[in-house]
C-alpha atoms as a PDB file:
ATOM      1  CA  UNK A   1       0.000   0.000   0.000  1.00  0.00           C
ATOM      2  CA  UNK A   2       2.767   2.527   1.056  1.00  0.00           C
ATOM      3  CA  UNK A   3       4.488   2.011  -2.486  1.00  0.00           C
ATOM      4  CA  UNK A   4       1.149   3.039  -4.013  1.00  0.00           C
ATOM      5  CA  UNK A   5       0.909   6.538  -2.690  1.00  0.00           C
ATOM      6  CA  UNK A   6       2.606   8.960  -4.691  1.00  0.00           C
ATOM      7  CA  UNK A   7       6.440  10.575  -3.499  1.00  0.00           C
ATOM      8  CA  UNK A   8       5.875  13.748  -1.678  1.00  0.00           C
ATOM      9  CA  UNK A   9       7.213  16.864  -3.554  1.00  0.00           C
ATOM     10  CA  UNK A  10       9.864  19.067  -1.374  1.00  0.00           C
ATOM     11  CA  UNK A  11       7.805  22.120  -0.321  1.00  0.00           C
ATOM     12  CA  UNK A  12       9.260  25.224  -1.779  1.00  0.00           C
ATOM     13  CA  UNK A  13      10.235  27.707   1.296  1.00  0.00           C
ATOM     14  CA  UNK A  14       8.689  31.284   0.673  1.00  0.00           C
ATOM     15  CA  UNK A  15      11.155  33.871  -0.786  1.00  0.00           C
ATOM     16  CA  UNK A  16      11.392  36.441   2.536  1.00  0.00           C
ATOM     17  CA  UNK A  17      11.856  38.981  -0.123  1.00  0.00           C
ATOM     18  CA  UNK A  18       9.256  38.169  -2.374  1.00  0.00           C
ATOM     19  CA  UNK A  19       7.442  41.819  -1.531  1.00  0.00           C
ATOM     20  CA  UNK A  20      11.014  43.791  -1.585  1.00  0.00           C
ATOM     21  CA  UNK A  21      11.245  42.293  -5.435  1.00  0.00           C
ATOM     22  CA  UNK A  22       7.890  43.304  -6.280  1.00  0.00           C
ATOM     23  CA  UNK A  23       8.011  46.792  -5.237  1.00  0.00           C
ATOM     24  CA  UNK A  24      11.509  47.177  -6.661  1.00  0.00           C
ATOM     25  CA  UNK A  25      10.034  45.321 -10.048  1.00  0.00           C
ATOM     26  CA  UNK A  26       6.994  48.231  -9.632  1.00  0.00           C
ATOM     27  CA  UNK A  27       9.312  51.118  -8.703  1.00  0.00           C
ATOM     28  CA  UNK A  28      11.690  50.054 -11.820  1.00  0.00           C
ATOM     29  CA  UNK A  29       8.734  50.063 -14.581  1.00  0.00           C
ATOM     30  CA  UNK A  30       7.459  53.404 -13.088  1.00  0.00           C
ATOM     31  CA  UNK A  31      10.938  54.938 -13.514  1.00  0.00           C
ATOM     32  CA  UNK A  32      11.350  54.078 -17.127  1.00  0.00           C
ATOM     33  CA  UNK A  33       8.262  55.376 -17.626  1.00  0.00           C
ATOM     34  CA  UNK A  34       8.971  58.387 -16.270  1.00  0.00           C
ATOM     35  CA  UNK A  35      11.752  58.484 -18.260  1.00  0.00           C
ATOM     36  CA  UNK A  36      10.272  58.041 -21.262  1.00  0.00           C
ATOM     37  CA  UNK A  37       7.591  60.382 -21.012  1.00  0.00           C
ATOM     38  CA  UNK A  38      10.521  63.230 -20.222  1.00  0.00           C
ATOM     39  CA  UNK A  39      12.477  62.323 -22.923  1.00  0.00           C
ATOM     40  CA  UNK A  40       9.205  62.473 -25.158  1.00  0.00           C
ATOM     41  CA  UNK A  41       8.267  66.056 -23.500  1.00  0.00           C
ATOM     42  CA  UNK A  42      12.220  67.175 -24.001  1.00  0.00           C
ATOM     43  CA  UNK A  43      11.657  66.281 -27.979  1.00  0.00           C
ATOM     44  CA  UNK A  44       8.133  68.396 -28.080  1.00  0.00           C
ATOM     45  CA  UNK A  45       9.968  71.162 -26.510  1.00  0.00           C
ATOM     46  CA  UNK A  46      12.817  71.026 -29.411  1.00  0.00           C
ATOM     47  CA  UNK A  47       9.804  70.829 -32.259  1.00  0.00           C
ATOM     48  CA  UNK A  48       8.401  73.399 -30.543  1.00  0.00           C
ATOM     49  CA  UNK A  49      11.867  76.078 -30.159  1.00  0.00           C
ATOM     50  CA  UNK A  50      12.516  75.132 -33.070  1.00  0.00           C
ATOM     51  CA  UNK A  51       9.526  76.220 -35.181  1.00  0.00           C
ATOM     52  CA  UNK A  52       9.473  79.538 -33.172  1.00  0.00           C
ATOM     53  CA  UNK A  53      13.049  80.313 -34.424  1.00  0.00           C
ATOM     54  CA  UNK A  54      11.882  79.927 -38.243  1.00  0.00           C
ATOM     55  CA  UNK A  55       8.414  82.223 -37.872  1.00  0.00           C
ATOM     56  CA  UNK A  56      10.277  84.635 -35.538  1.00  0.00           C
ATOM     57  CA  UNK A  57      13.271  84.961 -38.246  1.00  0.00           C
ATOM     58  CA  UNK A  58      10.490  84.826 -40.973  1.00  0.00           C
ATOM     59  CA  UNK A  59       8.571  87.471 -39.539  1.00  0.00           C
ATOM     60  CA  UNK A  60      11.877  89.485 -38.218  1.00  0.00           C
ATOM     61  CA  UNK A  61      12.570  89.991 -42.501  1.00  0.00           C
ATOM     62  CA  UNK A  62      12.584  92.950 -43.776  1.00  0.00           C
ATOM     63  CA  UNK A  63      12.693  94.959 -47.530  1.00  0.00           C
ATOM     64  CA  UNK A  64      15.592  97.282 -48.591  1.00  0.00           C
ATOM     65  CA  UNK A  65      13.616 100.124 -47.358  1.00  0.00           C
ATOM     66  CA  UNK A  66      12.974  98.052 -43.759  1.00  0.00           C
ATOM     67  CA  UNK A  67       9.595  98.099 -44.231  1.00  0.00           C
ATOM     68  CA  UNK A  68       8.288  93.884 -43.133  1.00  0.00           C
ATOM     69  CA  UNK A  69       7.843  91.483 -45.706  1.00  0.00           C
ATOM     70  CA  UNK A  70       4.658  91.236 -46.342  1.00  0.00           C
ATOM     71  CA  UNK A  71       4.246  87.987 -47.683  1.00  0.00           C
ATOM     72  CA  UNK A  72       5.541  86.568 -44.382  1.00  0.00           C
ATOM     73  CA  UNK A  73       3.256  88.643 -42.383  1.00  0.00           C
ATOM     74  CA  UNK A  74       0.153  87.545 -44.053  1.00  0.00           C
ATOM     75  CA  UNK A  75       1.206  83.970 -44.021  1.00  0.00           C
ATOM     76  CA  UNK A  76       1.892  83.898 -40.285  1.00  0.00           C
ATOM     77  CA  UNK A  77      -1.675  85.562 -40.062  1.00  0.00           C
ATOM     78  CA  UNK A  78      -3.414  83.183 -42.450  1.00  0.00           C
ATOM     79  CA  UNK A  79      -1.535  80.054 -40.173  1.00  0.00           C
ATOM     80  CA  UNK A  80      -2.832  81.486 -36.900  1.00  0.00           C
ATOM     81  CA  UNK A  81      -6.475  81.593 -38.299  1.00  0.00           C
ATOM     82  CA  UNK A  82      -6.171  77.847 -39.718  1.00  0.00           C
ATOM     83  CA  UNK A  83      -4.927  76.665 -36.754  1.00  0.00           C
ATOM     84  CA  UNK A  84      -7.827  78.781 -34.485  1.00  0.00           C
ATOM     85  CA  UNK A  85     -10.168  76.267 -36.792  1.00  0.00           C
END
């Protein structure tokens, strides 16, 4: 009868740090996360600089007589109304 029974499996001992890996395994994912998102806001924020540089130079250009371009002004104008839209 004994050799019927099936072998007992060694019980596995709980990890004592089972929460302390968790939390570091949370705290880890939210970090990269984190730095993702900054890294994403840091590109934005080039775009962004960088298309104010080309409307302020466009709209900084002037004629001979230092009277604005006009063409410039009107397109910055007609832009600002699209993008109101």
């Amino acid at each position: 009868r004994r050799q019927q029974q099936h072998p007992r499996k060694k019980r596995r001992k709980a990890d004592p740090l089972h929460h302390a890996k968790k939390e570091a395994e949370r705290r880890k994912a939210e970090q990269s996360q984190l730095e993702s998102q900054k890294l994403a806001n840091e590109k934005a924020e080039g775009r962004k600089q960088h298309s104010r540089k080309v409307r302020a130079r466009k709209l900084m250009k002037r004629t001979r007589r230092g009277q604005p371009v006009m063409k410039n002004v009107i397109g910055d104008m007609l832009s600002k109304i699209k993008s109101d839209m």
